[in-house]
Protein backbone atom coordinates (compact mmCIF):
# COMPACT_ATOMS: atom_id res chain seq x y z
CA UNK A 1 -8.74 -15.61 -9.93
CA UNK A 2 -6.87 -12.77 -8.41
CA UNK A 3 -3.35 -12.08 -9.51
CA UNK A 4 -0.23 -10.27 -7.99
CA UNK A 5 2.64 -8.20 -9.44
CA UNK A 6 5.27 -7.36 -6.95
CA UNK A 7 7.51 -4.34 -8.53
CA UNK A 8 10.47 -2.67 -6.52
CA UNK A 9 11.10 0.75 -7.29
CA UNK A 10 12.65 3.79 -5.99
CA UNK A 11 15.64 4.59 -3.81
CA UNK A 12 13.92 3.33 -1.15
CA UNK A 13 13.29 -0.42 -2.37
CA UNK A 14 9.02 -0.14 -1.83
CA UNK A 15 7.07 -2.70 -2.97
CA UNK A 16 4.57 -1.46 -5.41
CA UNK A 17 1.56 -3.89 -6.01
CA UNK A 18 -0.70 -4.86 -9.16
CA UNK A 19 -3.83 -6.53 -8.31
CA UNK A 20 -6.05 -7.60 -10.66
CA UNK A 21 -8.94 -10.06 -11.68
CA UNK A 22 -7.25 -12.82 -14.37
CA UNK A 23 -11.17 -12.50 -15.88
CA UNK A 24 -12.30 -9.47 -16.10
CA UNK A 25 -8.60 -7.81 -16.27
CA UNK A 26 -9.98 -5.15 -13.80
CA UNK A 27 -6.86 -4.21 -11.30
CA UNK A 28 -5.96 -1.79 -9.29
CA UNK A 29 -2.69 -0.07 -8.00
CA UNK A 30 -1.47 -0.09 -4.35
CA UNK A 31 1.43 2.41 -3.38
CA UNK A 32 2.37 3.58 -6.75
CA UNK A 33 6.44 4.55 -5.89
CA UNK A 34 7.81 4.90 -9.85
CA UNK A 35 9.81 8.11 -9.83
CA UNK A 36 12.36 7.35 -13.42
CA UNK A 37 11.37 6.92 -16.48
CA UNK A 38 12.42 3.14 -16.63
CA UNK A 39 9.86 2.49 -13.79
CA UNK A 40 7.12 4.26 -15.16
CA UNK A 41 8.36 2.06 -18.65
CA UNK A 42 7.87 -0.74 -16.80
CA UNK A 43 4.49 -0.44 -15.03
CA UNK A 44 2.92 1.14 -18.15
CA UNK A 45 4.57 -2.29 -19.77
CA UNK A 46 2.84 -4.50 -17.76
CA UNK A 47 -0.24 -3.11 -17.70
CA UNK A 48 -0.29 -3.05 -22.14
CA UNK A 49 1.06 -6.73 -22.28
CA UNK A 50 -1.74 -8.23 -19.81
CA UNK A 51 -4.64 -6.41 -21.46
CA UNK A 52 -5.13 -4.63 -17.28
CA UNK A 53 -8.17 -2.47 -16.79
CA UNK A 54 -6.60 -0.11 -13.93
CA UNK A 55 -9.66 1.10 -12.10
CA UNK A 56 -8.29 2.32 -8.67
CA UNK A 57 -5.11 3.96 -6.90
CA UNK A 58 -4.93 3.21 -3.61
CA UNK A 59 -2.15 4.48 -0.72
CA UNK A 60 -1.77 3.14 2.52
CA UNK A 61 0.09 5.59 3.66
CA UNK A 62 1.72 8.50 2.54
CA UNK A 63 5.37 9.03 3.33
CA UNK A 64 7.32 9.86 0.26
CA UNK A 65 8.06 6.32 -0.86
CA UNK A 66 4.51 4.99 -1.45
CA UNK A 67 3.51 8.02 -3.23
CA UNK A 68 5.94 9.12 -5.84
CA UNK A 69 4.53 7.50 -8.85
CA UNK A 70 0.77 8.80 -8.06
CA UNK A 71 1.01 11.91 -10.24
CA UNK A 72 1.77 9.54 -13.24
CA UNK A 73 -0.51 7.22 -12.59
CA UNK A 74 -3.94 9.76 -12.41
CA UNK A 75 -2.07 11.68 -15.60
CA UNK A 76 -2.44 8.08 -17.59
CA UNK A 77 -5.01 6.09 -16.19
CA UNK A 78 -8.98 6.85 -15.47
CA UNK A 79 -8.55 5.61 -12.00
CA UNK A 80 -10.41 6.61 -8.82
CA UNK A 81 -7.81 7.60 -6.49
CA UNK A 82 -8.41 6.68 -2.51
CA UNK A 83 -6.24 7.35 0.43
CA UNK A 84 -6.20 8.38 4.25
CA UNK A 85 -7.66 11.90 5.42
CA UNK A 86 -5.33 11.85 8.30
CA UNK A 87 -2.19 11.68 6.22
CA UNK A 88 -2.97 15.01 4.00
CA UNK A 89 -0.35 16.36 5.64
CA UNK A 90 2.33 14.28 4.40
CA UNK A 91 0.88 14.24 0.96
CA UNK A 92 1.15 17.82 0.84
CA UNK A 93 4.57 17.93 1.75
CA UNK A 94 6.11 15.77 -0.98
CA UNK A 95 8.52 18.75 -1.79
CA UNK A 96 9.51 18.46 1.68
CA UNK A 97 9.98 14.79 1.98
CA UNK A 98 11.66 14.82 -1.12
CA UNK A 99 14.15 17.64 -0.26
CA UNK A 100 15.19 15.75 2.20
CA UNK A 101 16.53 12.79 0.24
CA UNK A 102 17.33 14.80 -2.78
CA UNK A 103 14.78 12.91 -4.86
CA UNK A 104 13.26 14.63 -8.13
CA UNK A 105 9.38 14.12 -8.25
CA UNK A 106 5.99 15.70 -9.12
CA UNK A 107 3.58 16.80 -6.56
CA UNK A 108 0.78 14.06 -6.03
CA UNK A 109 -2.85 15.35 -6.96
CA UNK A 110 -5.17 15.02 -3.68
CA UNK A 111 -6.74 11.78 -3.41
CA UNK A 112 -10.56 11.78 -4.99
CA UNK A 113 -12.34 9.74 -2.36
CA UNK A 114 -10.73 8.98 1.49
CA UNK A 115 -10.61 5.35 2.51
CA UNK A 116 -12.34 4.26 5.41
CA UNK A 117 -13.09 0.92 6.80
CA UNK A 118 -16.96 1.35 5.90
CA UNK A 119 -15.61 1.48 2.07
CA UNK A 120 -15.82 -1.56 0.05
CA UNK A 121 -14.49 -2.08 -3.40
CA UNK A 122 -14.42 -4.92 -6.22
CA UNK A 123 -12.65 -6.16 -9.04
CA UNK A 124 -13.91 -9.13 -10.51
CA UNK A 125 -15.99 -11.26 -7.87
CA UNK A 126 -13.16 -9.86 -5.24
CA UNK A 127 -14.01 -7.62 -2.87
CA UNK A 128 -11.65 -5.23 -1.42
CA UNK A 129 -11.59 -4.22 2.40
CA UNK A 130 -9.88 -1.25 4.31
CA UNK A 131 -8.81 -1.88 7.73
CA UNK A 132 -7.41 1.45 9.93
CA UNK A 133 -4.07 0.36 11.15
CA UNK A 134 -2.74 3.66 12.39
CA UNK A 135 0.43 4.07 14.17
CA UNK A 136 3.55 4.28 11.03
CA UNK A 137 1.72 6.85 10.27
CA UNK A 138 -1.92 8.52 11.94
CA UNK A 139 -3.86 7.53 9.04
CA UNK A 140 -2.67 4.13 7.62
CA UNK A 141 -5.25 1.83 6.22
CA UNK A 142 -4.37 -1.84 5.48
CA UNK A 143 -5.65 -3.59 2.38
CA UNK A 144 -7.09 -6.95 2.92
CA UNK A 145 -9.20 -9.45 0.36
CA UNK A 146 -10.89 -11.49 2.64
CA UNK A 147 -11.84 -14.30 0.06
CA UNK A 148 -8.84 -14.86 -1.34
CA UNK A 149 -7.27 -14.29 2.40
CA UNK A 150 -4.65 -11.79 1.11
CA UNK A 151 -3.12 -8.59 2.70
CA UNK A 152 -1.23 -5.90 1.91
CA UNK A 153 0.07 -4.20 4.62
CA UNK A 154 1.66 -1.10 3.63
CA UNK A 155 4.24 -0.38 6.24
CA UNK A 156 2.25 -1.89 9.55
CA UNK A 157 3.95 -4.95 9.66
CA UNK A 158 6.99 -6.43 7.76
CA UNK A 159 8.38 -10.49 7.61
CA UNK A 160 9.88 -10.44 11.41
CA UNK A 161 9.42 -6.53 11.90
CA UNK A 162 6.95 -4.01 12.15
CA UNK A 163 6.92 -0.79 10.42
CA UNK A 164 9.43 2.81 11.82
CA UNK A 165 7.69 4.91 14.74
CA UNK A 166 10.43 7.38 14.83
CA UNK A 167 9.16 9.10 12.16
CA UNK A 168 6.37 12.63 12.18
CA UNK A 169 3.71 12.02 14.09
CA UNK A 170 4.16 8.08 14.38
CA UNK A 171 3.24 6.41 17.87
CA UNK A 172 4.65 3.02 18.54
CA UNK A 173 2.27 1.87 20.96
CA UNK A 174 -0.60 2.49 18.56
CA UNK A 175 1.84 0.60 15.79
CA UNK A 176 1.26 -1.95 18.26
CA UNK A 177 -2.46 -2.30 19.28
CA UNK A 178 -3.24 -1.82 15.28
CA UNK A 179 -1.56 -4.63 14.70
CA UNK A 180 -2.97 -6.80 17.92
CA UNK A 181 -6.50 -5.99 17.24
CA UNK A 182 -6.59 -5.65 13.59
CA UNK A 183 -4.29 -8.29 11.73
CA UNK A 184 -3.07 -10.93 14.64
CA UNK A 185 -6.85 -11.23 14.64
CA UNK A 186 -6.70 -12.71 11.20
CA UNK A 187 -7.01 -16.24 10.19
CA UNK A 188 -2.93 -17.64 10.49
CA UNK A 189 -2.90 -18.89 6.52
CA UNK A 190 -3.37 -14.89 5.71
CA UNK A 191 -0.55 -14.04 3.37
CA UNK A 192 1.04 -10.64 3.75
CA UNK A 193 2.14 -8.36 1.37
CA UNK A 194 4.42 -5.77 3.05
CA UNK A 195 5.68 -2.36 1.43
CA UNK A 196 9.17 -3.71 1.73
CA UNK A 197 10.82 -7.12 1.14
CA UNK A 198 9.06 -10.44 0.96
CA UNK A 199 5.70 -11.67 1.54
CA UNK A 200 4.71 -13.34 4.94
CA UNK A 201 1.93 -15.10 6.93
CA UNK A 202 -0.18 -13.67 9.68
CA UNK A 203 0.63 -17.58 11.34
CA UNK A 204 4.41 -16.88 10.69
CA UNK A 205 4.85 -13.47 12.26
CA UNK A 206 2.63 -14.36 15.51
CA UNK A 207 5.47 -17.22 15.94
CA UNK A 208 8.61 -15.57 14.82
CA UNK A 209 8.32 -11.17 15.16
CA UNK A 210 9.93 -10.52 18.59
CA UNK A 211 8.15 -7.42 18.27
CA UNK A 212 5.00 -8.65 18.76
CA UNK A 213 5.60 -10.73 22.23
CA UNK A 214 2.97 -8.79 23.89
């Protein structure tokens, strides 16, 4: 059975996810954002008191938010870290980003392995699916469990909303036809794990995101 810790951290409110196997204890990280002490407290918490086996460190993007805590995480876990190719750039420029907000952090390590949608991991009898969503940003990937009908969808689309395109290098339109061809295609009972504020359905936002009234 797969299980789900929600944690919000940083001055930005992101959701960063635990996902793990309640069997084998094998989990995985999505879109690490610790960047105090207390945060890291707490993840490193959670992962001691349920016995997790963190195997893999996964962004789906990489503006600032979703990426802060992914120096701590490869400095105190044997993880595999994946992320997108296309969004080097903004990984690089975390000392940018950050200036910008006045935020302290440490400089992310580059990612070991770059996700594409031909990449399939596991934990437990789960698999774990990438699908290219680009648009937020040129190289987001969602994060979908097709078994267990579960997605997390970084910041491609939100409860009602869809994720900024006024940001570097974002494209709106491409926001949009990720999200027509890739999720909307998706069976409605999906649920949907954004990278801010609560969870959704793929059935729910295909009635009720004004965004999407193609």
């Amino acid at each position: 059975m797969i299980k789900i810790q929600r944690f919000v951290f940083n001055y930005f409110y992101e959701n960063t996810y635990l996902v793990w196997d309640d069997f084998s204890k094998d989990a995985i990280i999505i879109d690490p954002g610790m960047n105090e002490r207390n945060e890291e407290v707490t993840l490193n918490n959670f992962v001691f008191e349920n016995s997790l086996n963190l195997k893999f460190l996964l962004n789906t993007h990489c503006h600032i938010d979703h990426i802060l805590g992914n120096n701590f995480i490869k400095e105190n876990y044997d993880v595999e870290f994946f992320a997108p190719e296309e969004d080097l750039f903004l990984l690089k420029s975390l000392e940018q980003q950050a200036s910008l907000f006045n935020i302290k952090f440490k400089n992310s390590p580059l990612p070991d392995k770059y996700l594409t949608e031909e990449i399939e991991l596991q934990i437990g009898n789960s698999k774990i699916k990438f699908l290219f969503t680009p648009g937020h940003t040129p190289g987001e990937f969602c994060i979908y469990l097709p078994n267990e009908k579960i997605l997390f969808s970084g910041d491609v689309l939100f409860r009602e909303s869809i994720g900024r395109t006024d940001l570097w290098k974002a494209n709106h339109n491409q926001l949009i036809n990720s999200i027509k061809d890739k999720l909307l295609k998706l069976d409605d009972d999906v649920i949907v794990y954004p990278g801010h504020d609560m969870r959704t359905t793929i059935g729910y936002e295909k009635l009720n995101n004004h965004y999407l009234n193609f």
